[in-house]
C-alpha atoms as a PDB file:
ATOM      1  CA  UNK A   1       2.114  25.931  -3.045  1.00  0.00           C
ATOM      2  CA  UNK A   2       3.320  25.977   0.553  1.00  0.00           C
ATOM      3  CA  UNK A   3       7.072  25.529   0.859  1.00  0.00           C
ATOM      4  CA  UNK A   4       7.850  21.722   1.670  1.00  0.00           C
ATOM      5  CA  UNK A   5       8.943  22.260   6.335  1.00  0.00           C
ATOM      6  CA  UNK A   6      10.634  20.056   8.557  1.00  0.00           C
ATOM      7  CA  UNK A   7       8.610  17.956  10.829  1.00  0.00           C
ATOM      8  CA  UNK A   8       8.996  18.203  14.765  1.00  0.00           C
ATOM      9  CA  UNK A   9      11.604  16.380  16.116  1.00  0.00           C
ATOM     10  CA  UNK A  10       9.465  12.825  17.003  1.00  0.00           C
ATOM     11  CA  UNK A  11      10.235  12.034  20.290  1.00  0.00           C
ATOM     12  CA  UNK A  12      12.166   8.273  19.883  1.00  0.00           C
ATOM     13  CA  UNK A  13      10.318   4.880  21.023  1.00  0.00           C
ATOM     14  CA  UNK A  14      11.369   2.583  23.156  1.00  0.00           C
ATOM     15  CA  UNK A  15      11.415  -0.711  21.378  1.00  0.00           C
ATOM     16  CA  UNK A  16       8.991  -2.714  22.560  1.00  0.00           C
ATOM     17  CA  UNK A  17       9.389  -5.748  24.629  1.00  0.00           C
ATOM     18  CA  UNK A  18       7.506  -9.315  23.996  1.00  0.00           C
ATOM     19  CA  UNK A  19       5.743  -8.988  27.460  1.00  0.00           C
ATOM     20  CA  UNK A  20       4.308  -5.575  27.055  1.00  0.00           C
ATOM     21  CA  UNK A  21       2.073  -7.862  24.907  1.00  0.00           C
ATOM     22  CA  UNK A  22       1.957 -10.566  27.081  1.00  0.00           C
ATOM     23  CA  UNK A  23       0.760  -9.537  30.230  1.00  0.00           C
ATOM     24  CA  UNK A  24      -1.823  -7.532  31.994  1.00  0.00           C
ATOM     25  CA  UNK A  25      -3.033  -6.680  35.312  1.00  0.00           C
ATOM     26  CA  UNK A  26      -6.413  -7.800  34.730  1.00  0.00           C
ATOM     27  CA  UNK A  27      -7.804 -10.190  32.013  1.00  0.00           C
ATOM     28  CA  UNK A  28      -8.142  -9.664  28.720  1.00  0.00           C
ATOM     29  CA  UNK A  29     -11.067 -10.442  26.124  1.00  0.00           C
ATOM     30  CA  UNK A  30     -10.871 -12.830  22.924  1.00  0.00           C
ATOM     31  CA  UNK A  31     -10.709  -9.582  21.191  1.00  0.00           C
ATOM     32  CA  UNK A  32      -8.028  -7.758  23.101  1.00  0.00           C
ATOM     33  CA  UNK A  33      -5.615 -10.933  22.731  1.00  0.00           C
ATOM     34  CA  UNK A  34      -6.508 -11.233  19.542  1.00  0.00           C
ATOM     35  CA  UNK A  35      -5.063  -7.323  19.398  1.00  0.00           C
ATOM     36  CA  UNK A  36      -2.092  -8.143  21.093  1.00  0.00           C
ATOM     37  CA  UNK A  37      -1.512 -11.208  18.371  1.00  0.00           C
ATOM     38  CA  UNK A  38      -1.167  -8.826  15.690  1.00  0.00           C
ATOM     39  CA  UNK A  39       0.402  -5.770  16.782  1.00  0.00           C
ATOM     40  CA  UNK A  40       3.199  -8.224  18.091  1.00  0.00           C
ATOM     41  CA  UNK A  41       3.182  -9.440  14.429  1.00  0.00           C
ATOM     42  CA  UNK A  42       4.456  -6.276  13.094  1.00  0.00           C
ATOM     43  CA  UNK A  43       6.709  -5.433  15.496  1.00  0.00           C
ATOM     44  CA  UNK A  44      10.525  -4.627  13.925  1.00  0.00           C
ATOM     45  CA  UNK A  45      11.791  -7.267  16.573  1.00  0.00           C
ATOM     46  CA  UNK A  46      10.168  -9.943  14.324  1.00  0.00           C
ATOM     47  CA  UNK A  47      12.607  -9.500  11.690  1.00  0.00           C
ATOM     48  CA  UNK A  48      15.571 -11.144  12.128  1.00  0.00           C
ATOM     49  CA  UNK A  49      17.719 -14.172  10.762  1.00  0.00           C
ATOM     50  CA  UNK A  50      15.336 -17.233  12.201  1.00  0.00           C
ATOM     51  CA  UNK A  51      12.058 -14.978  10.951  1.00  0.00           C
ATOM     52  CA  UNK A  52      12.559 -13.920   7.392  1.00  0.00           C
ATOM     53  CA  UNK A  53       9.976 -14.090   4.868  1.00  0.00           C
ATOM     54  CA  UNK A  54      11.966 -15.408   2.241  1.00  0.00           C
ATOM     55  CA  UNK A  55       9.328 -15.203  -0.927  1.00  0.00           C
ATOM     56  CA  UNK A  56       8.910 -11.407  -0.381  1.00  0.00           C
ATOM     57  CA  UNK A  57      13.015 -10.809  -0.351  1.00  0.00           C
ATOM     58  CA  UNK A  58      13.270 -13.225  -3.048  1.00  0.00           C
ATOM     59  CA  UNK A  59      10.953 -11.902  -5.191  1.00  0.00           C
ATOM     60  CA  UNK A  60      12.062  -8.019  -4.794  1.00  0.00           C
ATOM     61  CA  UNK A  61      15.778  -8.622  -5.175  1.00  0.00           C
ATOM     62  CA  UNK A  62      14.491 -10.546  -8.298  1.00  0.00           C
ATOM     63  CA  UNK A  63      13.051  -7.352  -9.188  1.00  0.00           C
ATOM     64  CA  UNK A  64      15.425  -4.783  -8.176  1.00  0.00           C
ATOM     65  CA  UNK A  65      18.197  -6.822 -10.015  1.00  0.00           C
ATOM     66  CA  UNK A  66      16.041  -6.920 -13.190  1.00  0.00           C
ATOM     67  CA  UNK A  67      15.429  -3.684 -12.979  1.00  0.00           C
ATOM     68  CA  UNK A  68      19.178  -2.395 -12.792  1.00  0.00           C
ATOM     69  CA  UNK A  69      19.390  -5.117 -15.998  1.00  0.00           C
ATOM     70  CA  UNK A  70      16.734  -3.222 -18.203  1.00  0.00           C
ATOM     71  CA  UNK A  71      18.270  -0.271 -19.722  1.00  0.00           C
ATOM     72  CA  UNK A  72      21.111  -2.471 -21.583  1.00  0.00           C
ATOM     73  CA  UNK A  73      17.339  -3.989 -23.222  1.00  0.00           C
ATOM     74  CA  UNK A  74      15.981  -1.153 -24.156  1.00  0.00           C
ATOM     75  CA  UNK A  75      13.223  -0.773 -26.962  1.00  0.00           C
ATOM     76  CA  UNK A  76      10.723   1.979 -27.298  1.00  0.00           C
ATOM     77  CA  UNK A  77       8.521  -0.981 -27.271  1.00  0.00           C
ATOM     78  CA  UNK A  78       9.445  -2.616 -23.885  1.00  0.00           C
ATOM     79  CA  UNK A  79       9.213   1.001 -22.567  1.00  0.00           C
ATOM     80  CA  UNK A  80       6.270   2.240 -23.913  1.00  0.00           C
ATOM     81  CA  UNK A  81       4.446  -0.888 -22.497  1.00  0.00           C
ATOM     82  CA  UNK A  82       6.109  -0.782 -18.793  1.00  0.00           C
ATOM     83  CA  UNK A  83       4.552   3.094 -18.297  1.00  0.00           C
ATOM     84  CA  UNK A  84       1.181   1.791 -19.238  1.00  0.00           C
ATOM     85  CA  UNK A  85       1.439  -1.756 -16.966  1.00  0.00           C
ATOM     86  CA  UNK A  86       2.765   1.067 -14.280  1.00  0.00           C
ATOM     87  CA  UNK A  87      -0.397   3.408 -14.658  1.00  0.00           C
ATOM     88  CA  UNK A  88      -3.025   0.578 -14.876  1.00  0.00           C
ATOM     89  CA  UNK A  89      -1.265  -1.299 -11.596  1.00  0.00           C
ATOM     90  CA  UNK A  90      -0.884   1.536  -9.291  1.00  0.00           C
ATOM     91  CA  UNK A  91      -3.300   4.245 -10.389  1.00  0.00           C
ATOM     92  CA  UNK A  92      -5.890   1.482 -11.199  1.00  0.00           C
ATOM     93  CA  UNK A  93      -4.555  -1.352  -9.096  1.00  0.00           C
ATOM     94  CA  UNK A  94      -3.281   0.157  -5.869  1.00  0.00           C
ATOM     95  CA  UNK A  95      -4.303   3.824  -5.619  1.00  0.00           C
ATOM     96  CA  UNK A  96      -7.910   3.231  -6.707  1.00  0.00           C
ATOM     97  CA  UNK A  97      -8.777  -0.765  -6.519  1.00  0.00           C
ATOM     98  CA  UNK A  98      -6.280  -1.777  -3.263  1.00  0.00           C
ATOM     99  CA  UNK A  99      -6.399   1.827  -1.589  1.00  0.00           C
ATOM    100  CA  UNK A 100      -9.871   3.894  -1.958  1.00  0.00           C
ATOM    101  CA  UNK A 101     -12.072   1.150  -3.051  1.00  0.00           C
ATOM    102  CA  UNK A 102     -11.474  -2.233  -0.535  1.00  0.00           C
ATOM    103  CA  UNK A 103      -9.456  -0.391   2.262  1.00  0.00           C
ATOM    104  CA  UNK A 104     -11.585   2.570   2.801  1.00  0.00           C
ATOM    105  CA  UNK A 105     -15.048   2.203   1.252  1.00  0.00           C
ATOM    106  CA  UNK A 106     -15.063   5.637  -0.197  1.00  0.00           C
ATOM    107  CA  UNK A 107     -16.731   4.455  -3.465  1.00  0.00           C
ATOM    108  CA  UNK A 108     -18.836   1.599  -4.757  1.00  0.00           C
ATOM    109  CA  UNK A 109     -17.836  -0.028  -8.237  1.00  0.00           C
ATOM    110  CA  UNK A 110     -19.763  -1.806 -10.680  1.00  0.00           C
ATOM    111  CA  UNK A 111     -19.296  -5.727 -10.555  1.00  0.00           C
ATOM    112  CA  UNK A 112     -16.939  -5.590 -13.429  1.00  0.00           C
ATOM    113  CA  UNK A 113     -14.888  -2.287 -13.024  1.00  0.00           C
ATOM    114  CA  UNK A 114     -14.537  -3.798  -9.308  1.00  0.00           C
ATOM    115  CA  UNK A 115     -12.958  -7.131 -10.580  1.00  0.00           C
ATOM    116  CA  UNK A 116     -10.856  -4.967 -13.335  1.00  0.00           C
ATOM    117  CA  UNK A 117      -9.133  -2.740 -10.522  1.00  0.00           C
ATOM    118  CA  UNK A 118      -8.645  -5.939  -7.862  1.00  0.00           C
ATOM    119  CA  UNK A 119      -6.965  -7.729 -10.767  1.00  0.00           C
ATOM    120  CA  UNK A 120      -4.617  -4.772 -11.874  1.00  0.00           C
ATOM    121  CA  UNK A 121      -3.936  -4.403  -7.940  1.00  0.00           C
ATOM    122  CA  UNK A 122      -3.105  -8.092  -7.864  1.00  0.00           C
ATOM    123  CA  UNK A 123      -0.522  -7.502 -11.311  1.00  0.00           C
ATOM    124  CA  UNK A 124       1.202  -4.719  -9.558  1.00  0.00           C
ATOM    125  CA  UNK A 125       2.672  -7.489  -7.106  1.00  0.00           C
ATOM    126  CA  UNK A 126       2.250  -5.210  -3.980  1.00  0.00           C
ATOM    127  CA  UNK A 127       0.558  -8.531  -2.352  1.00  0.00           C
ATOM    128  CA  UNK A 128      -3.163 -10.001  -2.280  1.00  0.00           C
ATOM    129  CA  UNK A 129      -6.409  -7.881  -1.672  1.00  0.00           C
ATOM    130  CA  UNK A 130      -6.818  -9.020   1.526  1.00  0.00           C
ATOM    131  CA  UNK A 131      -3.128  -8.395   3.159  1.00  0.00           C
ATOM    132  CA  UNK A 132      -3.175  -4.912   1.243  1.00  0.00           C
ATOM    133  CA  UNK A 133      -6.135  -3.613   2.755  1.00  0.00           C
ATOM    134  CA  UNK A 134      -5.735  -5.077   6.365  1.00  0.00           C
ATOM    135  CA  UNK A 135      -2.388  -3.928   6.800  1.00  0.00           C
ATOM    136  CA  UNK A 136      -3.670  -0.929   5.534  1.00  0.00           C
ATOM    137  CA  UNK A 137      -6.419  -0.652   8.096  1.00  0.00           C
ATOM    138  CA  UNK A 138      -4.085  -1.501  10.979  1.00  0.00           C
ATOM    139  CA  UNK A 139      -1.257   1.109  10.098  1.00  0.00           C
ATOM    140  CA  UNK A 140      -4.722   4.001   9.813  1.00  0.00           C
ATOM    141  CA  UNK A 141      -5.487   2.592  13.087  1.00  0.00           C
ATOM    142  CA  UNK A 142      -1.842   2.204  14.871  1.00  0.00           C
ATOM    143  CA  UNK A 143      -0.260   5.105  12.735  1.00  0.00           C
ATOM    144  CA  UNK A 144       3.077   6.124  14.481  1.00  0.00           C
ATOM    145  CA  UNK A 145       2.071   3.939  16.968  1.00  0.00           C
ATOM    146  CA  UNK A 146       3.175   0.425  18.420  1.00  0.00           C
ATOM    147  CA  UNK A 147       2.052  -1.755  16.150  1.00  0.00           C
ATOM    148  CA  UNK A 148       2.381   0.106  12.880  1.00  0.00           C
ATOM    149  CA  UNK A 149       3.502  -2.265  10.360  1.00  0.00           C
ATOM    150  CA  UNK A 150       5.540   0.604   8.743  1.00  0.00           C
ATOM    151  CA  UNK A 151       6.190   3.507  10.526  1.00  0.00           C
ATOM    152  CA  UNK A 152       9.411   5.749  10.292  1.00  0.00           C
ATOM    153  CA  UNK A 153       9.486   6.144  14.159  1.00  0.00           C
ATOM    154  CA  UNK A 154      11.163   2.913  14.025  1.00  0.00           C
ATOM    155  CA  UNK A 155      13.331   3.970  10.953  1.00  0.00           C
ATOM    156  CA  UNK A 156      13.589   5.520   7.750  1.00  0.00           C
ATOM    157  CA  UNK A 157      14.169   2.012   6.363  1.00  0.00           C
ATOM    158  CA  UNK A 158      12.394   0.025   8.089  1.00  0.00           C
ATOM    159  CA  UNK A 159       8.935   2.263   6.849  1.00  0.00           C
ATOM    160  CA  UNK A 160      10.134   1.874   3.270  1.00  0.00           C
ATOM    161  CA  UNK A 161      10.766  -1.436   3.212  1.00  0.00           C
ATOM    162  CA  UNK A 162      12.580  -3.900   5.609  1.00  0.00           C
ATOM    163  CA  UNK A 163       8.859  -4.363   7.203  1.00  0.00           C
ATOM    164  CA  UNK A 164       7.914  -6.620   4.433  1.00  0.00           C
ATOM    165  CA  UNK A 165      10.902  -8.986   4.932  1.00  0.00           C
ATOM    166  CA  UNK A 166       9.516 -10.393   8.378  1.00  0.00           C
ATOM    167  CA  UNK A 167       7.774 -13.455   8.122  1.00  0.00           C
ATOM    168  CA  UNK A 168       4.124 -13.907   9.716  1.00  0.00           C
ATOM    169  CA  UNK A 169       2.364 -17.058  10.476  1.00  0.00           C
ATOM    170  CA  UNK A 170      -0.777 -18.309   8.686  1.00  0.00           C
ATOM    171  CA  UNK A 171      -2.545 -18.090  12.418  1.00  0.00           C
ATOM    172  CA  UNK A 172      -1.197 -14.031  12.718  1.00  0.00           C
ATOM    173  CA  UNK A 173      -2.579 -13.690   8.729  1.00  0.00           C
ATOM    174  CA  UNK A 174      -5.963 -15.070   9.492  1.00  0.00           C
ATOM    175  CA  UNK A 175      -6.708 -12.730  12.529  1.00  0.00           C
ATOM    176  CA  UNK A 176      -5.304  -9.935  11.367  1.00  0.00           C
ATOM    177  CA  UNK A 177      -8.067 -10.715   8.374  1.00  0.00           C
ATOM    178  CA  UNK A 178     -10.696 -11.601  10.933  1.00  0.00           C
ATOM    179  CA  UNK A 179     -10.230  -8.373  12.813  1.00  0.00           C
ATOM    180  CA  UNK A 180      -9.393  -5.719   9.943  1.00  0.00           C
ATOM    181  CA  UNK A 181     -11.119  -6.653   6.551  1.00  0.00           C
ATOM    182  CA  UNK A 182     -14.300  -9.112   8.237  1.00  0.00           C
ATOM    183  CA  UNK A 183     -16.522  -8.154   5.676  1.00  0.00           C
ATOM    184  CA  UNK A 184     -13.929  -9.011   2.937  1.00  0.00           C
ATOM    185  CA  UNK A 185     -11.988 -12.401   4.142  1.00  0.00           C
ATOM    186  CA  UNK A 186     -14.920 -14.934   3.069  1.00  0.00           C
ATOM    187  CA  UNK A 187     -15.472 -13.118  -0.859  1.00  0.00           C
ATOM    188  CA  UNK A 188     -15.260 -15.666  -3.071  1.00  0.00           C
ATOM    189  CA  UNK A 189     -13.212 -13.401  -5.593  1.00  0.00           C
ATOM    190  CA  UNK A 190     -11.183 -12.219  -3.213  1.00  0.00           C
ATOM    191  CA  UNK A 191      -9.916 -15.659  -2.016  1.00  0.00           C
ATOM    192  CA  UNK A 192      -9.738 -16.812  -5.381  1.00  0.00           C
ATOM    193  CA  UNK A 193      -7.206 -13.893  -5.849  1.00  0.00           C
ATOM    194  CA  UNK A 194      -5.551 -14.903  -2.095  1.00  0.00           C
ATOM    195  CA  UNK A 195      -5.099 -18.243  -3.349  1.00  0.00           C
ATOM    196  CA  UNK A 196      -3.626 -18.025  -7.167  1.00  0.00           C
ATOM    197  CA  UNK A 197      -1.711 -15.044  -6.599  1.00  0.00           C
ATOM    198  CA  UNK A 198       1.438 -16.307  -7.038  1.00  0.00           C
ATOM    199  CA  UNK A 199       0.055 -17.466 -10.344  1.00  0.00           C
ATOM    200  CA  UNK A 200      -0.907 -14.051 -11.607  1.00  0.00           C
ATOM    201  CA  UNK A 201       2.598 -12.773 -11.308  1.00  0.00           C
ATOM    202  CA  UNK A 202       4.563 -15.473 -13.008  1.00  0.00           C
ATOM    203  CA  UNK A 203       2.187 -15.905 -15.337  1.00  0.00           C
ATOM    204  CA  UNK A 204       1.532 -11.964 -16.408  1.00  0.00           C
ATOM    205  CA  UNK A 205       6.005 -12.679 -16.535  1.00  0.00           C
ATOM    206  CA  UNK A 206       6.297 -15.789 -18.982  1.00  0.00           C
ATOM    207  CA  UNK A 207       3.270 -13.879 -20.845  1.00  0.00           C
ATOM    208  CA  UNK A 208       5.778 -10.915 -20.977  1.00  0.00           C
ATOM    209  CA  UNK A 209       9.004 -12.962 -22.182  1.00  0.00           C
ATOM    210  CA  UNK A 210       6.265 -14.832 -24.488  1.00  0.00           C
ATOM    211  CA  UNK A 211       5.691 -11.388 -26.583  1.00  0.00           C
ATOM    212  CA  UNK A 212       8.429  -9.636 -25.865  1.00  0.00           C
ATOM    213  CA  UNK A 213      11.265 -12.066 -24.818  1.00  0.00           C
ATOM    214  CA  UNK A 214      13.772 -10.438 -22.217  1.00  0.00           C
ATOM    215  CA  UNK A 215      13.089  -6.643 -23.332  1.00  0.00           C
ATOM    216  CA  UNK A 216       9.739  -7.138 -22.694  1.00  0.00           C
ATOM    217  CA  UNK A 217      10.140  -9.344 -19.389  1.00  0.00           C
ATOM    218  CA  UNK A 218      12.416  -7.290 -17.664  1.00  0.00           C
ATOM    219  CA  UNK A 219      10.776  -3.445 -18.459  1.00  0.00           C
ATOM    220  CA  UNK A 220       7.135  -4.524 -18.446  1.00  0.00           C
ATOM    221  CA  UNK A 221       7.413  -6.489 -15.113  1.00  0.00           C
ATOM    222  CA  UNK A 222      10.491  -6.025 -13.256  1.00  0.00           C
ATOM    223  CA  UNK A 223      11.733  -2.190 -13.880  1.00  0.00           C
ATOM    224  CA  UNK A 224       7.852  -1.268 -13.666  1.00  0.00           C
ATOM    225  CA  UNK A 225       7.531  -3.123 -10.317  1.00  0.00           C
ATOM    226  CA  UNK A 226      10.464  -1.839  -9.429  1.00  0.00           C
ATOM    227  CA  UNK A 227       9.345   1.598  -9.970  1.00  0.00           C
ATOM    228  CA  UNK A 228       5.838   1.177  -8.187  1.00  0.00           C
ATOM    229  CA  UNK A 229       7.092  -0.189  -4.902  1.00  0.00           C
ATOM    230  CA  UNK A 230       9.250   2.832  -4.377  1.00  0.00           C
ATOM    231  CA  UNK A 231       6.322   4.872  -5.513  1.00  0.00           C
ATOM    232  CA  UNK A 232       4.131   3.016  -2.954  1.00  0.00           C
ATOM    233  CA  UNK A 233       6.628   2.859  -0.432  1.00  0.00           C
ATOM    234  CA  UNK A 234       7.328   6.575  -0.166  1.00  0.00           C
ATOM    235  CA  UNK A 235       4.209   7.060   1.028  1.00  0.00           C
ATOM    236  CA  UNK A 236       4.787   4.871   3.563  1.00  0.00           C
ATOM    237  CA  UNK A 237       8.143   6.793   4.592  1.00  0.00           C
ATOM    238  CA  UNK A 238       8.652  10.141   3.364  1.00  0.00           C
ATOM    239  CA  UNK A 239       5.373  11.511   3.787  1.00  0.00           C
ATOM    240  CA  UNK A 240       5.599  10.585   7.384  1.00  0.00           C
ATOM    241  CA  UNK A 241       8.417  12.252   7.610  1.00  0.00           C
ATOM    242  CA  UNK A 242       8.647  15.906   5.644  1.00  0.00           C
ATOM    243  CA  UNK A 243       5.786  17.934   3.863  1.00  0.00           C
ATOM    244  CA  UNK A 244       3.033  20.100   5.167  1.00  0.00           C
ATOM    245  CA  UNK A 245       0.092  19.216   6.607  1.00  0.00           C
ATOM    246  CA  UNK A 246      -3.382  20.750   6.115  1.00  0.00           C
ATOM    247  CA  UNK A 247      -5.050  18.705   9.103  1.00  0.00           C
ATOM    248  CA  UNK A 248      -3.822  18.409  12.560  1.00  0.00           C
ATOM    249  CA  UNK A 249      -3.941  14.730  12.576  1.00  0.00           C
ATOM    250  CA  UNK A 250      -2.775  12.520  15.972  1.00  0.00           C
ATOM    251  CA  UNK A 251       0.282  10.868  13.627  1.00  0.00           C
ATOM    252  CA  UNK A 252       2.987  12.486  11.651  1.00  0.00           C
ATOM    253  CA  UNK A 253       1.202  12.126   8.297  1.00  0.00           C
ATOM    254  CA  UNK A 254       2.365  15.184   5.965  1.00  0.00           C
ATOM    255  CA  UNK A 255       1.743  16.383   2.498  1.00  0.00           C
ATOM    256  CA  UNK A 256       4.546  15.565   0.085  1.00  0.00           C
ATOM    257  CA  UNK A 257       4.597  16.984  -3.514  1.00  0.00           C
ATOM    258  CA  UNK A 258       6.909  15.154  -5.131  1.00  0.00           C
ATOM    259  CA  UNK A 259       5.662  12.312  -3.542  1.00  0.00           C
ATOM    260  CA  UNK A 260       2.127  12.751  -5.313  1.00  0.00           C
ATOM    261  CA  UNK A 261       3.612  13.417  -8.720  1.00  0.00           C
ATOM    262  CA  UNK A 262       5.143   9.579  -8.185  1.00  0.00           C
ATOM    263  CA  UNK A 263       2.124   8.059  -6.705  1.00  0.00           C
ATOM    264  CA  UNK A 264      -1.017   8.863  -8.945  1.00  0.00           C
ATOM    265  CA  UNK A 265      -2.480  11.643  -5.769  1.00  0.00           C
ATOM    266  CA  UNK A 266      -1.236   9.370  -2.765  1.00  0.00           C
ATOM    267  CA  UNK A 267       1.575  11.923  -1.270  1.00  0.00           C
ATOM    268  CA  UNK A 268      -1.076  13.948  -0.096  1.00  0.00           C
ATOM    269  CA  UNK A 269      -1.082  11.898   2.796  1.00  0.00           C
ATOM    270  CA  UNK A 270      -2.240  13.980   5.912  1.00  0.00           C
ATOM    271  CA  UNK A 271      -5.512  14.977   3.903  1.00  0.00           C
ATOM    272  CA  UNK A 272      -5.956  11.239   3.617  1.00  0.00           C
ATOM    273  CA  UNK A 273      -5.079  10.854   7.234  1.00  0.00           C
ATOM    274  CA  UNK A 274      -7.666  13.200   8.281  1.00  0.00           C
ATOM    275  CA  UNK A 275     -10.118  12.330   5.995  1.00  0.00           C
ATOM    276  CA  UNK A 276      -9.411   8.350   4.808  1.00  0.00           C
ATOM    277  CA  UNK A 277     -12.360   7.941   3.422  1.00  0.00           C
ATOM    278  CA  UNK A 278     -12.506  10.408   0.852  1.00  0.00           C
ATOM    279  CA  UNK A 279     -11.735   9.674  -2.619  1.00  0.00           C
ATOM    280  CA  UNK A 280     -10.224  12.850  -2.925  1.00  0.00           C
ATOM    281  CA  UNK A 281      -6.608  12.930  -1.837  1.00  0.00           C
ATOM    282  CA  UNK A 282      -6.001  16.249  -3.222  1.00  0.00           C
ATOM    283  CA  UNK A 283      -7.823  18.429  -1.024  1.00  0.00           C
ATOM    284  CA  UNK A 284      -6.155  22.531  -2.324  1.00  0.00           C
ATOM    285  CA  UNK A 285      -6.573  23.213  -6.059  1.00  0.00           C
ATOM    286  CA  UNK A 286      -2.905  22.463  -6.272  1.00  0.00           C
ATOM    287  CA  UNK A 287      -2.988  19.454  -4.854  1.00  0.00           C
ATOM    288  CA  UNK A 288      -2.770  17.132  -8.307  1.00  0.00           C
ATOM    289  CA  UNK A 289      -4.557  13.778  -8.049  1.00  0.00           C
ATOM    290  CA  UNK A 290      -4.492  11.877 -11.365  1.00  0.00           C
ATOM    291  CA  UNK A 291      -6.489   9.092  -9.620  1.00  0.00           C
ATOM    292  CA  UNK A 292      -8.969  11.034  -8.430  1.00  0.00           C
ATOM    293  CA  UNK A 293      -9.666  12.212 -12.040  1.00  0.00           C
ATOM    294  CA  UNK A 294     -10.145   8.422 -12.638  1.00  0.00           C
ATOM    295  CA  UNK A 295     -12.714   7.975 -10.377  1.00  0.00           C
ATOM    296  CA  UNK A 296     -14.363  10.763 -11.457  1.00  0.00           C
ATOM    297  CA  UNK A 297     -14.421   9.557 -15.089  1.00  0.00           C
ATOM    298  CA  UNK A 298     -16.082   6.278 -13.558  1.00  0.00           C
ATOM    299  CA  UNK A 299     -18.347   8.476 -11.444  1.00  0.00           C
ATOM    300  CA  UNK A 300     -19.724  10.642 -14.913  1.00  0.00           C
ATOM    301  CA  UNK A 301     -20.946   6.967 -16.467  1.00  0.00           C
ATOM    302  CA  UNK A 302     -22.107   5.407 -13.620  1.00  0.00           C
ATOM    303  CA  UNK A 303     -19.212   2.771 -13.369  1.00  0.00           C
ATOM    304  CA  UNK A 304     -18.828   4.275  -9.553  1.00  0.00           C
ATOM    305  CA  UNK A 305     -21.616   5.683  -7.579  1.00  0.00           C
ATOM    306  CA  UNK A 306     -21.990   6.501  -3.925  1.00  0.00           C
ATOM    307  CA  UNK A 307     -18.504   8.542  -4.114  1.00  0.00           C
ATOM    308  CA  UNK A 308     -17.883   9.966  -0.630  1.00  0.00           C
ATOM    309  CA  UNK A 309     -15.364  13.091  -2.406  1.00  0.00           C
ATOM    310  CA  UNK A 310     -16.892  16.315  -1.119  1.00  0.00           C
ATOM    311  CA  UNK A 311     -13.884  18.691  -0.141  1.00  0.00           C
ATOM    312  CA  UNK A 312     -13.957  19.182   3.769  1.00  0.00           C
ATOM    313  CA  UNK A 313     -14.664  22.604   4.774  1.00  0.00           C
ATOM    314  CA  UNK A 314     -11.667  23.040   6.085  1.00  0.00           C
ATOM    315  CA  UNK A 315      -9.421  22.127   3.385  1.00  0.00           C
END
């Protein structure tokens, strides 16, 4: 396997300024404003102490603390049940459902196995279909640009996680839905999902403390949450920031090992970035990708057809 290299020095942003947003020297379309609405929206200058999303930092701290609280609850039980909640929600959930399947197309499902993977992607509590795979779209779009909703050009931190913690308006939600995930905004499953999500989550928990009581409760839902945000999150921050990259992409998207061992395939991110809608992350024979063999499964019985994972030539 290639030895793990230092990225170039990125040359350092200038924050950006409200009116670089605001105005133009000629005028703009419904579409471009529209733009401007929602690469404003994700701008690190949103967060602050008047602008804070306060469910999101609420319900992560909840987590986190949880988390730090398991290990003087441990059973073999509680455990044994968290790793398989973690597998089915971000292999499953987020990798496959959230990641290859609504964001990027690169296989069909069968009505069933499609409804299976949004739900587990839902469980995971990594946020609704919808905001997953729009924000998703936009960062593929705006990657290490202005306007990427988590890029480490604008810090380490702020790429892991601080970017969740600024609040956006129902009005900046709907358009970045309108203009990223059109054909997915008005599925009736899909709302369903964007309106009882809060739901899912504290009811998969009092299910949880129901079975289990507080061994069960905090393993199985917060130290495995716990666990797949940071997974998740890496991606978003490490593998923009050190690895190797097979592609020369236009962003700073890299190839991370360690990163793929923790995310189910999803550190290999500069194949990705090169080639997003492959189902294939792993694009060398060393490049592991445990969701990938997933999809293949799902592929071999017909659960998943139309799979868009032939290696690039140039892999």
């Amino acid at each position: 396997m290639p030895a793990t290299a230092a990225p170039p020095r990125a040359t350092q942003r200038r924050p950006a300024r409200r009116h670089e947003f605001a105005v133009r020297p000629a005028p703009k379309s419904e579409r471009e404003s529209q733009k401007d609405v929602i690469l404003e929206a994700f701008l690190p200058s949103r967060l602050n102490a008047k602008n804070i999303d306060w469910a999101s930092l609420i319900w992560i701290t909840a987590m986190h603390v949880g988390a730090i609280a398991a290990p003087f609850y441990f059973t073999w039980t509680a455990f044994g049940v968290a790793v398989f909640l973690h597998w089915m929600t971000l292999s499953i959930g987020i990798c496959l459902g959230y990641h290859r399947f609504l964001s990027h197309k690169s296989m069909r499902l069968r009505a069933p196995v499609e409804f299976f993977t949004t739900l587990c992607g839902v469980l995971s509590g990594e946020g609704t279909p919808l905001a997953w795979a729009a924000t998703h779209r936009l960062h593929h779009q705006q990657s290490d640009k202005i306007g990427d909703p988590h890029s480490p050009l604008d810090g380490p931190w702020w790429s892991h996680i601080m970017w969740l913690f600024a609040k956006r308006s129902r009005e900046e939600q709907e358009a970045l839905y309108s203009r990223y995930v059109p054909e997915l905004k008005d599925r009736k499953v899909l709302r369903m999902f964007e309106k009882s999500y809060g739901l899912w989550l504290f009811g998969t928990g009092f299910a949880l403390f129901a079975i289990g009581g507080l061994p069960l409760l905090l393993w199985a839902l917060c130290a495995r949450m716990t666990y797949a945000y940071h997974s998740t999150w890496l991606v978003n921050s490490a593998t923009h920031l050190w690895g190797y990259r097979n592609y020369d992409t236009r962003d700073e998207s890299r190839n991370l090992w360690w990163v793929a061992l923790v995310s189910y395939g999803e550190g290999w991110h500069n194949n990705h970035h090169a080639h997003p809608s492959n189902a294939r992350a792993g694009h060398k024979w060393w490049e592991v990708d445990p969701t990938y063999w997933i999809i293949k499964g799902l592929k071999a019985t017909g659960l998943a057809y139309d799979v868009k994972d032939a290696i690039p030539q140039k892999a």
